[in-house]
C-alpha atoms as a PDB file:
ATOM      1  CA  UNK A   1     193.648 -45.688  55.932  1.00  0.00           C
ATOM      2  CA  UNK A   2     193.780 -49.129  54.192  1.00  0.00           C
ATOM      3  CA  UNK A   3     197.140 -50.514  53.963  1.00  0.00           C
ATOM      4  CA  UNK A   4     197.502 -53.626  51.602  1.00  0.00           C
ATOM      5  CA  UNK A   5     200.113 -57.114  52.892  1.00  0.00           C
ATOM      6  CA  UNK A   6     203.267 -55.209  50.839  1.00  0.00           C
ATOM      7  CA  UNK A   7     202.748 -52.051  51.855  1.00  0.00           C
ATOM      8  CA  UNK A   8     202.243 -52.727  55.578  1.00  0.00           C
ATOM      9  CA  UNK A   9     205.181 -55.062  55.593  1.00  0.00           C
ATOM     10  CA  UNK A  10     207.092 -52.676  53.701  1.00  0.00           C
ATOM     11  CA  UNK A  11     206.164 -50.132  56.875  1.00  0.00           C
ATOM     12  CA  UNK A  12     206.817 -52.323  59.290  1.00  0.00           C
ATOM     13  CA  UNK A  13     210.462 -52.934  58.376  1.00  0.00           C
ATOM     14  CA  UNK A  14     210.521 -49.221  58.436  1.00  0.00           C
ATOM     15  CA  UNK A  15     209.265 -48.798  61.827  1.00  0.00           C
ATOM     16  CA  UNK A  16     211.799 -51.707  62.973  1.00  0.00           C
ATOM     17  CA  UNK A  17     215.016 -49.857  61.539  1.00  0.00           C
ATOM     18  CA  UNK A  18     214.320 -46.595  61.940  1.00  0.00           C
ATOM     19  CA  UNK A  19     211.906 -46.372  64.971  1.00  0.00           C
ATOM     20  CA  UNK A  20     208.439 -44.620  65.295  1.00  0.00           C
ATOM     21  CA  UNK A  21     208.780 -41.542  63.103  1.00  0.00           C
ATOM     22  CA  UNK A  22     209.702 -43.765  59.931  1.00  0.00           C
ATOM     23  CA  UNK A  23     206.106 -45.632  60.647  1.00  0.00           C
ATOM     24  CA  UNK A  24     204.274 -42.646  60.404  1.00  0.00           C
ATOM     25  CA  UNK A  25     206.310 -41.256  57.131  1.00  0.00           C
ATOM     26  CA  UNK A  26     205.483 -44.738  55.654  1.00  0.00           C
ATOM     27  CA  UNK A  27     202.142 -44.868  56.404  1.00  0.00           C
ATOM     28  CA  UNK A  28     201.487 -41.549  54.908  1.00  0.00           C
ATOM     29  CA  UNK A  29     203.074 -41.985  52.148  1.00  0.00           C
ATOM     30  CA  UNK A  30     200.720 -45.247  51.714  1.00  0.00           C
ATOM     31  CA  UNK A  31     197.664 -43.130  51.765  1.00  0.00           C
ATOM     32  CA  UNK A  32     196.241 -41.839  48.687  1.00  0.00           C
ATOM     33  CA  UNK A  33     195.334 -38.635  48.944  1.00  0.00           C
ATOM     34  CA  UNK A  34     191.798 -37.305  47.656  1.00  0.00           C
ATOM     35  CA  UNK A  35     191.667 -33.773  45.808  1.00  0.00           C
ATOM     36  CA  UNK A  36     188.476 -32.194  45.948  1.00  0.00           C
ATOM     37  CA  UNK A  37     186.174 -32.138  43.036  1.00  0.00           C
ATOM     38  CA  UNK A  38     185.772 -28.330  41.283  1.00  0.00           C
ATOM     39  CA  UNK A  39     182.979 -26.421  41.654  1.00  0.00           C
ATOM     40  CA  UNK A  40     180.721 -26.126  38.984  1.00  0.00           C
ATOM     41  CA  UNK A  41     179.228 -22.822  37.277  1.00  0.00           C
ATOM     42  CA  UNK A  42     177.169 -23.062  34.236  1.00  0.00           C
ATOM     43  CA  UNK A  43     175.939 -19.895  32.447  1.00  0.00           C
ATOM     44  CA  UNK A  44     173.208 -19.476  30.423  1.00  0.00           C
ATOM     45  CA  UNK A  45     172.889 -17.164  27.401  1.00  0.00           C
ATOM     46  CA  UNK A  46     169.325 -16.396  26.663  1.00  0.00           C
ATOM     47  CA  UNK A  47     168.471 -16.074  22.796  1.00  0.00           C
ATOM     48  CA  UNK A  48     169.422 -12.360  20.710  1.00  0.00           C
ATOM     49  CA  UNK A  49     167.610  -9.819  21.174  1.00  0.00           C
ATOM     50  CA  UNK A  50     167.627  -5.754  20.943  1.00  0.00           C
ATOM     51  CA  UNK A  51     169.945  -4.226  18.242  1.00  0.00           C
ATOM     52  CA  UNK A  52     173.589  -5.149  17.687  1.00  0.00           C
ATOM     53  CA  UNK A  53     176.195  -4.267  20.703  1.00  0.00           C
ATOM     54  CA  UNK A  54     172.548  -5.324  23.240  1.00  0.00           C
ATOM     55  CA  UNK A  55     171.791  -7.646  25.171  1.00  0.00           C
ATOM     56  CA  UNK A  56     174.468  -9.940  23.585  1.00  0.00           C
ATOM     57  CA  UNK A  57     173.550 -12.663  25.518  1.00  0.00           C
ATOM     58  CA  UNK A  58     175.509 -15.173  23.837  1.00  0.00           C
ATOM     59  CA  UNK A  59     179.023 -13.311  23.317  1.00  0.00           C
ATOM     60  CA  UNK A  60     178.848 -12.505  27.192  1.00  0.00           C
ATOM     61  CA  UNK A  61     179.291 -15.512  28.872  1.00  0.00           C
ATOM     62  CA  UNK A  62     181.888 -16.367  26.579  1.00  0.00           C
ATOM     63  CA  UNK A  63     183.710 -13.804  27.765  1.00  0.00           C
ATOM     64  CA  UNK A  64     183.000 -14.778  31.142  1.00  0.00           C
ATOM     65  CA  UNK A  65     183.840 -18.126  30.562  1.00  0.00           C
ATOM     66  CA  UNK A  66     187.406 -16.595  28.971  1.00  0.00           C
ATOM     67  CA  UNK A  67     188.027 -14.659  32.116  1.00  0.00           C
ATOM     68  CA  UNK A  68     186.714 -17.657  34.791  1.00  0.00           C
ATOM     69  CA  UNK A  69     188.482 -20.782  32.855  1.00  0.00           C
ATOM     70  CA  UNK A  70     191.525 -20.879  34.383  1.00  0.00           C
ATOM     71  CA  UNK A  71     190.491 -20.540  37.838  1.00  0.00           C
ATOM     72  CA  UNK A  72     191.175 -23.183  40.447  1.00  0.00           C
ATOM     73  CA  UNK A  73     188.785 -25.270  41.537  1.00  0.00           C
ATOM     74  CA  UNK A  74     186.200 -24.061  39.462  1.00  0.00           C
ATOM     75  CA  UNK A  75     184.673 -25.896  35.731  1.00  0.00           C
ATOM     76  CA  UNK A  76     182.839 -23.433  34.027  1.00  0.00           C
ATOM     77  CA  UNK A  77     180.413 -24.700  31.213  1.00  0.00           C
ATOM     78  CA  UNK A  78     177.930 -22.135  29.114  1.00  0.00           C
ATOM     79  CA  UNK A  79     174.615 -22.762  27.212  1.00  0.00           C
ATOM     80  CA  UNK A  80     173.842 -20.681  23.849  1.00  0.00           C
ATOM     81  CA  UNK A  81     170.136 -19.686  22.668  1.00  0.00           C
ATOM     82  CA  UNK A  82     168.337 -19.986  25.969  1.00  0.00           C
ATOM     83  CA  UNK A  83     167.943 -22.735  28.263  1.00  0.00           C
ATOM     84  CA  UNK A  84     169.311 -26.096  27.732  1.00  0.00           C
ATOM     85  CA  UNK A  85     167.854 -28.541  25.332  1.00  0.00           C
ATOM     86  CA  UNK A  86     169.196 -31.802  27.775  1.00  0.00           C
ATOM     87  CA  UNK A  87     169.192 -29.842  31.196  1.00  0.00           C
ATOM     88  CA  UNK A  88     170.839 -32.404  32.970  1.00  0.00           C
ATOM     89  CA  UNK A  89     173.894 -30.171  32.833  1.00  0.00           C
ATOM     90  CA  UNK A  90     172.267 -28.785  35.533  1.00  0.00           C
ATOM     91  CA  UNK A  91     172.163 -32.069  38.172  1.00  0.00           C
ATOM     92  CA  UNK A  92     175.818 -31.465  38.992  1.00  0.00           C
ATOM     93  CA  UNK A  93     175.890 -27.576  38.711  1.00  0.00           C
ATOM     94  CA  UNK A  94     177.027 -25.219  42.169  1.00  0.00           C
ATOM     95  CA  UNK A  95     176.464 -22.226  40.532  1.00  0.00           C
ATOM     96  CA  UNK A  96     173.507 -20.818  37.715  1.00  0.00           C
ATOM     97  CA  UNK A  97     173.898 -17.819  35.833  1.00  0.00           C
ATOM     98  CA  UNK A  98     171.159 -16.821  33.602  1.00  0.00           C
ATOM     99  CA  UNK A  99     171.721 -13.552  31.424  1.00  0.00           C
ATOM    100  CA  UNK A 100     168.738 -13.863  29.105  1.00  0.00           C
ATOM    101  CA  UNK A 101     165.716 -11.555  28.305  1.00  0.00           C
ATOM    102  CA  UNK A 102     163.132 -11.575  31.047  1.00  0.00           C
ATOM    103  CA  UNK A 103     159.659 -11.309  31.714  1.00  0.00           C
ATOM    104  CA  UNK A 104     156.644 -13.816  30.527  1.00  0.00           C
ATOM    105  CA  UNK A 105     159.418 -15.176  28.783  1.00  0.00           C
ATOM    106  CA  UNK A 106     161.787 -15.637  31.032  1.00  0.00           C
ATOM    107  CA  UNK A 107     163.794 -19.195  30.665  1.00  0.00           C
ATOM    108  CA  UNK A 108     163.630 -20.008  34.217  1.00  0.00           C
ATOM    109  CA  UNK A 109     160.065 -19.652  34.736  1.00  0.00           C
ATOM    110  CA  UNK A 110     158.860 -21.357  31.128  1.00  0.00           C
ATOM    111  CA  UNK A 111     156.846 -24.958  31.220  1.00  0.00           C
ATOM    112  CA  UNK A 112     157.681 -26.664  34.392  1.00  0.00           C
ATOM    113  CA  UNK A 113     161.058 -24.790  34.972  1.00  0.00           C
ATOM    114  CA  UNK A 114     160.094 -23.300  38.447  1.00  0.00           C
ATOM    115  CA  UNK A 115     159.830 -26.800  40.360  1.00  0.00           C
ATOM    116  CA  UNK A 116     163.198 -27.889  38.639  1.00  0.00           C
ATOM    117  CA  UNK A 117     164.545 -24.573  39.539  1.00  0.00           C
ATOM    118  CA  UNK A 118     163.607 -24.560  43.029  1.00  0.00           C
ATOM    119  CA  UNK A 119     164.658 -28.330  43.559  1.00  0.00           C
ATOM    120  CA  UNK A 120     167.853 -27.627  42.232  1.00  0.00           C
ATOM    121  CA  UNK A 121     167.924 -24.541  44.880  1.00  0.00           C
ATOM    122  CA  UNK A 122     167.235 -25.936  47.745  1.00  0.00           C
ATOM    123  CA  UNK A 123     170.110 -28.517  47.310  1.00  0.00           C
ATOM    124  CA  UNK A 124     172.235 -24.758  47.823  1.00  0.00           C
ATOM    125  CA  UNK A 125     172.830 -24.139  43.933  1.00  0.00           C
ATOM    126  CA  UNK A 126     173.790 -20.770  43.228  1.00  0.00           C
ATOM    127  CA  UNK A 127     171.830 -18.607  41.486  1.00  0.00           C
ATOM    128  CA  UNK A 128     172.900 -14.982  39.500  1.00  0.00           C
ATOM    129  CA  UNK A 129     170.436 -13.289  36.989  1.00  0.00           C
ATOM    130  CA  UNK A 130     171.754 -10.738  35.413  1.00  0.00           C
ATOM    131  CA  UNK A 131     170.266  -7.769  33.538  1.00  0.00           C
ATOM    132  CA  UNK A 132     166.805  -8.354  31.935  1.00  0.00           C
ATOM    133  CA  UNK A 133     166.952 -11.766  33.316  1.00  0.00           C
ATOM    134  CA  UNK A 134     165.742  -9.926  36.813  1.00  0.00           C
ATOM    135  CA  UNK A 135     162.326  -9.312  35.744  1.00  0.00           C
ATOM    136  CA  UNK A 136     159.629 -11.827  35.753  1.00  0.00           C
ATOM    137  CA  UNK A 137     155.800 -10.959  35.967  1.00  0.00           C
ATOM    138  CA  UNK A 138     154.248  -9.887  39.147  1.00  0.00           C
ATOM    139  CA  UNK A 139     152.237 -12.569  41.511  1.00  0.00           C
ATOM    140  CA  UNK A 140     153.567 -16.045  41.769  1.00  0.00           C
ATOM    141  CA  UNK A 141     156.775 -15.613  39.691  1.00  0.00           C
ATOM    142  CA  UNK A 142     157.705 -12.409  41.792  1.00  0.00           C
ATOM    143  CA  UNK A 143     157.326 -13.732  45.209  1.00  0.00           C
ATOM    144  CA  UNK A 144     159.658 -16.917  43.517  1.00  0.00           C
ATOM    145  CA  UNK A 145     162.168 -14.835  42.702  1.00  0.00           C
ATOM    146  CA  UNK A 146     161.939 -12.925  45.745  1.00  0.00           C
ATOM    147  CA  UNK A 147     162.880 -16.556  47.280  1.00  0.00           C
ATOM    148  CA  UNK A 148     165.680 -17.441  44.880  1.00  0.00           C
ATOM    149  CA  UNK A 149     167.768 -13.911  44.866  1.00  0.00           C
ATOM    150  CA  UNK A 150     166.171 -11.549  46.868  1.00  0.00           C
ATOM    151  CA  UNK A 151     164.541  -8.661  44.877  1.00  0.00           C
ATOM    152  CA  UNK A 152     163.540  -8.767  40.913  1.00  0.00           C
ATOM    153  CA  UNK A 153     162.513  -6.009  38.107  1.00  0.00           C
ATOM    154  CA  UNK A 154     158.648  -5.555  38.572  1.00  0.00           C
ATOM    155  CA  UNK A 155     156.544  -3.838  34.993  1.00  0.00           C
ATOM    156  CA  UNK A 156     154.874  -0.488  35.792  1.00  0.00           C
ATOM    157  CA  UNK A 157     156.798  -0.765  39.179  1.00  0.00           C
ATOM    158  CA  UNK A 158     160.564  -0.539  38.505  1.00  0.00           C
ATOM    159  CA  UNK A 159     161.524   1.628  35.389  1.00  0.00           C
ATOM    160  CA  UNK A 160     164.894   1.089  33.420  1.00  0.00           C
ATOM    161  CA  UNK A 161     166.437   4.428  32.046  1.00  0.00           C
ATOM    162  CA  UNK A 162     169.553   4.467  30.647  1.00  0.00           C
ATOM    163  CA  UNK A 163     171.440   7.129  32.719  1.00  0.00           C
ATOM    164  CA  UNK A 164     175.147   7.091  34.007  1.00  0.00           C
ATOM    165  CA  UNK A 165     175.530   5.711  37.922  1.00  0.00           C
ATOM    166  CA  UNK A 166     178.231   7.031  39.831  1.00  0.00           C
ATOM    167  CA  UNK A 167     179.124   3.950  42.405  1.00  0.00           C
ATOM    168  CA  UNK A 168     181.121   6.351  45.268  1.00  0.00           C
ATOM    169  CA  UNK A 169     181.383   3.728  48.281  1.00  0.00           C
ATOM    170  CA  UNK A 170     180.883  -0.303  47.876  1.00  0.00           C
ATOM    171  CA  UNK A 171     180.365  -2.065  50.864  1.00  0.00           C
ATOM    172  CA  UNK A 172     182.794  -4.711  52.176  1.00  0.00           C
ATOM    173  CA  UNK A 173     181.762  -7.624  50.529  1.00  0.00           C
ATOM    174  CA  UNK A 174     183.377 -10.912  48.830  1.00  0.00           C
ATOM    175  CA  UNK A 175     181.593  -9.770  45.755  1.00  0.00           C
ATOM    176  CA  UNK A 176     183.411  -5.951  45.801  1.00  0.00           C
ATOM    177  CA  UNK A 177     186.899  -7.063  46.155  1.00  0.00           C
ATOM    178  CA  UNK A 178     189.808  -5.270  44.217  1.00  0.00           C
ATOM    179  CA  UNK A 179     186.754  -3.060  42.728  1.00  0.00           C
ATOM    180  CA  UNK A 180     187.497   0.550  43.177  1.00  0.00           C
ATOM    181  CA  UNK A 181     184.837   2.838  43.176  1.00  0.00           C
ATOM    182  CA  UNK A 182     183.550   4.184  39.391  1.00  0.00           C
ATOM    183  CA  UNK A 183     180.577   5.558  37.170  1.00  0.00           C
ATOM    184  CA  UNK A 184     179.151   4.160  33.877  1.00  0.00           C
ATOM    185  CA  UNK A 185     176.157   4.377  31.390  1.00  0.00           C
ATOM    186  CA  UNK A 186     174.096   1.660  30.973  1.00  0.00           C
ATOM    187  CA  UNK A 187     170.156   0.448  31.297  1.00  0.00           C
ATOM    188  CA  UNK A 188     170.423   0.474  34.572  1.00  0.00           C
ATOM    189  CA  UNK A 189     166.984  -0.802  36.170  1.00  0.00           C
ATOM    190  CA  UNK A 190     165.803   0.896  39.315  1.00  0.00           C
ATOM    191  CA  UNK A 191     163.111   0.960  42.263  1.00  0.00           C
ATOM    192  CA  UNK A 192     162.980  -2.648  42.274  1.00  0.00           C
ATOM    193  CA  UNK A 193     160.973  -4.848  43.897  1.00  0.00           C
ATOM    194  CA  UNK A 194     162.371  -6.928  47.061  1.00  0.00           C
ATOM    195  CA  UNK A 195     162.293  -8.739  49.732  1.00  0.00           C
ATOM    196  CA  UNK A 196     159.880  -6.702  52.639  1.00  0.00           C
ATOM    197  CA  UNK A 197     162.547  -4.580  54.572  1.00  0.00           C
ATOM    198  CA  UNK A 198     165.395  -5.989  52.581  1.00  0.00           C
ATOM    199  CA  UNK A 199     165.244  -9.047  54.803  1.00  0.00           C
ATOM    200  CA  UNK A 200     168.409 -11.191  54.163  1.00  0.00           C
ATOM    201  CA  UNK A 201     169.440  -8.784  51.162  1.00  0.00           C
ATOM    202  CA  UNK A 202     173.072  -7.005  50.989  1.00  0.00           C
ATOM    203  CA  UNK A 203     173.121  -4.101  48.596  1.00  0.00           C
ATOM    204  CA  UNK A 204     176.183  -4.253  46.449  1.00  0.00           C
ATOM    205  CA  UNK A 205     176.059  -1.393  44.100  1.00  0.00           C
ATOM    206  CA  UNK A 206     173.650   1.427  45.129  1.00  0.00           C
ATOM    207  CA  UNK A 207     173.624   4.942  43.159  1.00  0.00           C
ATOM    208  CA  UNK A 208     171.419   8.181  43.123  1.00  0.00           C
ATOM    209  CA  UNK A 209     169.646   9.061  40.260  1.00  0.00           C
ATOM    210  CA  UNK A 210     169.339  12.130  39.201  1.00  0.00           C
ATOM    211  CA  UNK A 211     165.905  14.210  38.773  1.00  0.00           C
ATOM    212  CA  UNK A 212     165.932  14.032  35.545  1.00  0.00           C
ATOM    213  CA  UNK A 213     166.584  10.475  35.015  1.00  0.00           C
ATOM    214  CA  UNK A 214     163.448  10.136  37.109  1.00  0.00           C
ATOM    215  CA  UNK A 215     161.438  12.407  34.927  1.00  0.00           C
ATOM    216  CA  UNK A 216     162.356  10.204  32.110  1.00  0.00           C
ATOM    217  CA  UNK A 217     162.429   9.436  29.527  1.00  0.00           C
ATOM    218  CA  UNK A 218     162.484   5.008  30.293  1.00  0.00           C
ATOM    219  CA  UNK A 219     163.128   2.665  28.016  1.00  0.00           C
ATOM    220  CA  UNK A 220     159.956   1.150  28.141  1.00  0.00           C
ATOM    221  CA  UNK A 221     157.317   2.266  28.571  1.00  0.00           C
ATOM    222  CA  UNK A 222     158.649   5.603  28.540  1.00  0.00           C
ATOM    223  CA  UNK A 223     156.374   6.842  31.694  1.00  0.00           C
ATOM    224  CA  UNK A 224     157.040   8.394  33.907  1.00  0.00           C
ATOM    225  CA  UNK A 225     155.690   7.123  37.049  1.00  0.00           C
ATOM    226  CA  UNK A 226     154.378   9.795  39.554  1.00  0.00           C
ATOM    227  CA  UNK A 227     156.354   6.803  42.029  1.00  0.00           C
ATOM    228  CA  UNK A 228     159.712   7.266  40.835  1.00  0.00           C
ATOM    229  CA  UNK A 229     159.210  10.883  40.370  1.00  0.00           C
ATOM    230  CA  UNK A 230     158.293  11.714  44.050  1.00  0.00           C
ATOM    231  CA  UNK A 231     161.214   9.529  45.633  1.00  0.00           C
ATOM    232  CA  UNK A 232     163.864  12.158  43.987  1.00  0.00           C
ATOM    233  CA  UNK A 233     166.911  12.268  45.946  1.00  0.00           C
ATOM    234  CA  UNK A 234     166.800   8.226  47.094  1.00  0.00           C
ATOM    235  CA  UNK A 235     169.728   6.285  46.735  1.00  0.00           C
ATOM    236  CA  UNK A 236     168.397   2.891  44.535  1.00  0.00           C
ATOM    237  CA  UNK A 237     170.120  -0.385  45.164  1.00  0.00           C
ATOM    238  CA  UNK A 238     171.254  -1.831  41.374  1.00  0.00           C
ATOM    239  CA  UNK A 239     173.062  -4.929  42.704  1.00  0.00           C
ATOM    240  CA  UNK A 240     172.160  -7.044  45.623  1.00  0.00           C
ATOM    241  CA  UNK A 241     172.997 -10.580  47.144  1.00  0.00           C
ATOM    242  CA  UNK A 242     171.441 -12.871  49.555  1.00  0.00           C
ATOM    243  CA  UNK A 243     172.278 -16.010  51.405  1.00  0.00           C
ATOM    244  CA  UNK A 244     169.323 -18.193  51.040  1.00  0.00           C
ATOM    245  CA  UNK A 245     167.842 -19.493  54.042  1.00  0.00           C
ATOM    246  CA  UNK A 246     168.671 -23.287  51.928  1.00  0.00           C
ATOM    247  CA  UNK A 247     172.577 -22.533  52.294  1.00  0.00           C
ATOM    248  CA  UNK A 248     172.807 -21.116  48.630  1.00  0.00           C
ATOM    249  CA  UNK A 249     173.179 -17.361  47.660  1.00  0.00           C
ATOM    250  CA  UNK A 250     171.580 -15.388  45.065  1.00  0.00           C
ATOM    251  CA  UNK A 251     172.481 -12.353  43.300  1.00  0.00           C
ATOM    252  CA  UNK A 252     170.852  -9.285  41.072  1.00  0.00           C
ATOM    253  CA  UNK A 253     172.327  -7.185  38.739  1.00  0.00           C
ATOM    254  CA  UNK A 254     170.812  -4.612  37.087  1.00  0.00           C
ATOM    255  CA  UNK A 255     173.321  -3.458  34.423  1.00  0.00           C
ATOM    256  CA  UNK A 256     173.994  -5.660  31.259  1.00  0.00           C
ATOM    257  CA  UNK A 257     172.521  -3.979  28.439  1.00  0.00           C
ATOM    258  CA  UNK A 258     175.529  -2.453  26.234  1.00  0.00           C
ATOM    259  CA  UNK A 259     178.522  -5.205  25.717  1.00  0.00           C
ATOM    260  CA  UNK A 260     180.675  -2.794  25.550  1.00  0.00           C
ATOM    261  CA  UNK A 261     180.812  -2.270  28.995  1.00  0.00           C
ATOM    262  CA  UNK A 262     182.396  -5.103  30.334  1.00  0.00           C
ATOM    263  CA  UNK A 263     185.507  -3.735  28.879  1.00  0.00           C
ATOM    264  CA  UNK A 264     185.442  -1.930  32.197  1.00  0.00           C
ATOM    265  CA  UNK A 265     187.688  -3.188  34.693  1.00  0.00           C
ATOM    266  CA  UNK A 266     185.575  -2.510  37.784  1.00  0.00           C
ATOM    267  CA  UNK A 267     182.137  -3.471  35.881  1.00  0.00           C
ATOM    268  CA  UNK A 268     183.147  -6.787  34.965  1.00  0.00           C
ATOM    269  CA  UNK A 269     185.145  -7.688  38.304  1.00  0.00           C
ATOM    270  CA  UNK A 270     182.009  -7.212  39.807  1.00  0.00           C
ATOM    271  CA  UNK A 271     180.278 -10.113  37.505  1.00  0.00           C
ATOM    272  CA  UNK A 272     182.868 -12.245  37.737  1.00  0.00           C
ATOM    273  CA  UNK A 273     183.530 -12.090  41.263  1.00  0.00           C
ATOM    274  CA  UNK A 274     180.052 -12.571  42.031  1.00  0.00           C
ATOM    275  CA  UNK A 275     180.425 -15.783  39.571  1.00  0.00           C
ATOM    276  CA  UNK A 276     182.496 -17.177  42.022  1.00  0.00           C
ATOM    277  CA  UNK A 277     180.861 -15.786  45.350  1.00  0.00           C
ATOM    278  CA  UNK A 278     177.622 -17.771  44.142  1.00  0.00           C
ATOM    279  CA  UNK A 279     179.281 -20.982  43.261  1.00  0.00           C
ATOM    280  CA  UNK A 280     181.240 -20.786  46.954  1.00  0.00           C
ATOM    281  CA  UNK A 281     184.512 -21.018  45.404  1.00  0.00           C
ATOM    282  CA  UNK A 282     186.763 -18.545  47.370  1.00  0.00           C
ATOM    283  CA  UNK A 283     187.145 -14.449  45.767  1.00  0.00           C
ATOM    284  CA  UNK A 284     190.727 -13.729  45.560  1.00  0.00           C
ATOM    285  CA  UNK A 285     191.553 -10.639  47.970  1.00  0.00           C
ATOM    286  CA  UNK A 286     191.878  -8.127  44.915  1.00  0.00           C
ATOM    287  CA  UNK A 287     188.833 -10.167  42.896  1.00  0.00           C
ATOM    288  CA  UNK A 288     188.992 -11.757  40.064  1.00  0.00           C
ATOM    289  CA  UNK A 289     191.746 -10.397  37.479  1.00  0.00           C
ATOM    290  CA  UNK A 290     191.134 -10.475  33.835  1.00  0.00           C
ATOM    291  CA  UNK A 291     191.442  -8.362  30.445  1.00  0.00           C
ATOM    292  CA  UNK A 292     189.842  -7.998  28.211  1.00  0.00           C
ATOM    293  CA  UNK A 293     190.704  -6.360  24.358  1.00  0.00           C
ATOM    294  CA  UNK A 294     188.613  -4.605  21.922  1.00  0.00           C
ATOM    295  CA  UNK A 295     189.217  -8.188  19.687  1.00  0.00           C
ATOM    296  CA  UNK A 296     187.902  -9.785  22.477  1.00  0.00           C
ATOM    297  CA  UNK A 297     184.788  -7.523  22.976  1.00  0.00           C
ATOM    298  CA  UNK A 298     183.701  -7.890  19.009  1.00  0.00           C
ATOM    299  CA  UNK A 299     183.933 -12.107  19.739  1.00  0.00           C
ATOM    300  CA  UNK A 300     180.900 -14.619  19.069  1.00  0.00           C
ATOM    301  CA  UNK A 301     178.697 -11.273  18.868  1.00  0.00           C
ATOM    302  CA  UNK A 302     175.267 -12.629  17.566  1.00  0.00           C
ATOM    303  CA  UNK A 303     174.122 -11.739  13.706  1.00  0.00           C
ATOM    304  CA  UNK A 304     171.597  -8.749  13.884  1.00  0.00           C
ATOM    305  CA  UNK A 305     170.276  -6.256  11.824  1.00  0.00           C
END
């Protein structure tokens, strides 16, 4: 501790008329005492897309930033309309969400993103892709993503019906706290591509599809895929995380395509608590607790056809 002339006199005197005990008070009470600086999250809204009440990349991480804003130790920032312009926002960032469109134009693989991605990973930065933002093209982008969260959305490979999961047991996990088990429609991707044998990879949300979601129809292309049709009865993993051999954690999410869904408690917990799980800011014991109205839900929703 460093004790200027005053204060040390001041302690001193203490010490002399009230004995040992007084030092120590006064000496504390000298200190100054250093809070710890917030964690930092910053999500990243890839440009519109799909037709209203989709992929509304922009109006979601608003409302995660709504729900996540008031939480201690944490300073949540978002990005509209795809990756930062001045990505230094990034430097001091714990935690990456990107919930964004995918494939050959995925934001995080464009230009010379990939370096400046991984350098910013293996300092332990977070990172969360959510929804479309899972898929990236197969070869070198694959086995990167492979790296960064564990498992990605591979074309021809994985297939993404829309068909109602029914999640009947979640494991015991940071991420699945105060979620209670549920079942929902949505785009739900499946038979994804990860690491060999699931090394390092906890599955989160994992649900059965039925036959005839495997027969198809898929979104696109509409198949189906003699692949997904002969492993009928297999349980398919839709969420996942992974602690990163660099000391940060990664996470996969599947779901994402209608908006309206996060007005589901259990859906949205899942999001946010994962938020927080990937930043390393402790999950409250129930999860995160928010609500969320219908006003809410028809906020900052982008301007589409």
């Amino acid at each position: 501790m460093n004790l200027n002339r005053r204060d040390f006199l001041a302690a001193s005197t203490a010490a002399t008329l009230l004995g040992t005990s007084a030092l120590n008070s006064a000496t504390l009470a000298a200190s100054p005492v250093t809070a710890q600086a917030p964690k930092k999250l910053v999500l990243i809204a890839g440009t519109p897309s799909h037709p209203p009440g989709m992929h509304e990349h922009n109006a979601g991480v608003q409302l995660f930033h709504q729900c996540l804003k008031d939480i201690p130790g944490l300073e949540v920032s978002f990005v509209l309309n795809g990756y930062p312009k001045d990505d230094s926002i990034l430097d001091s960032a714990d935690g990456i969400l990107c919930y964004s469109d995918g494939g050959k134009g995925h934001p995080l693989i464009q230009g010379e993103r990939i370096p400046r991605i991984s350098q910013l990973l293996e300092k332990g930065v977070g990172l969360f892709c959510l929804h479309f933002g899972v898929e990236v093209p197969k070869g070198k982008e694959g086995d990167t993503f492979r790296d960064w969260i564990g498992g990605c959305y591979e074309h021809e490979y994985s297939c993404n019906p829309i068909w109602k999961a029914k999640f009947e047991q979640l494991p015991d996990h940071p991420i699945t706290r105060g979620v209670q088990p549920f079942s929902i429609v949505d785009e739900w991707y499946f038979n994804m591509r990860f690491r060999p044998d699931l090394k390092g990879v906890t599955p989160i949300l994992t649900a059965k599809p039925t036959d005839e979601t495997r027969d198809g129809p898929y979104v696109y292309p509409k198949g189906p895929y003699k692949h997904i049709q002969e492993a009928k009865g297999r349980p398919e993993h839709l969420m996942w995380a992974t602690d990163r051999t660099d000391g940060g954690r990664g996470v996969g999410f599947t779901g994402g395509h209608f908006h309206k869904n996060w007005g589901d408690d259990n859906f949205r917990k899942l999001v946010l608590n994962a938020l927080l799980w990937i930043t390393k800011v402790d999950v409250p014991a129930d999860g995160v607790s928010s609500t969320l109205s219908g006003e809410d839900l028809q906020k900052n929703l982008d301007p589409k056809k």
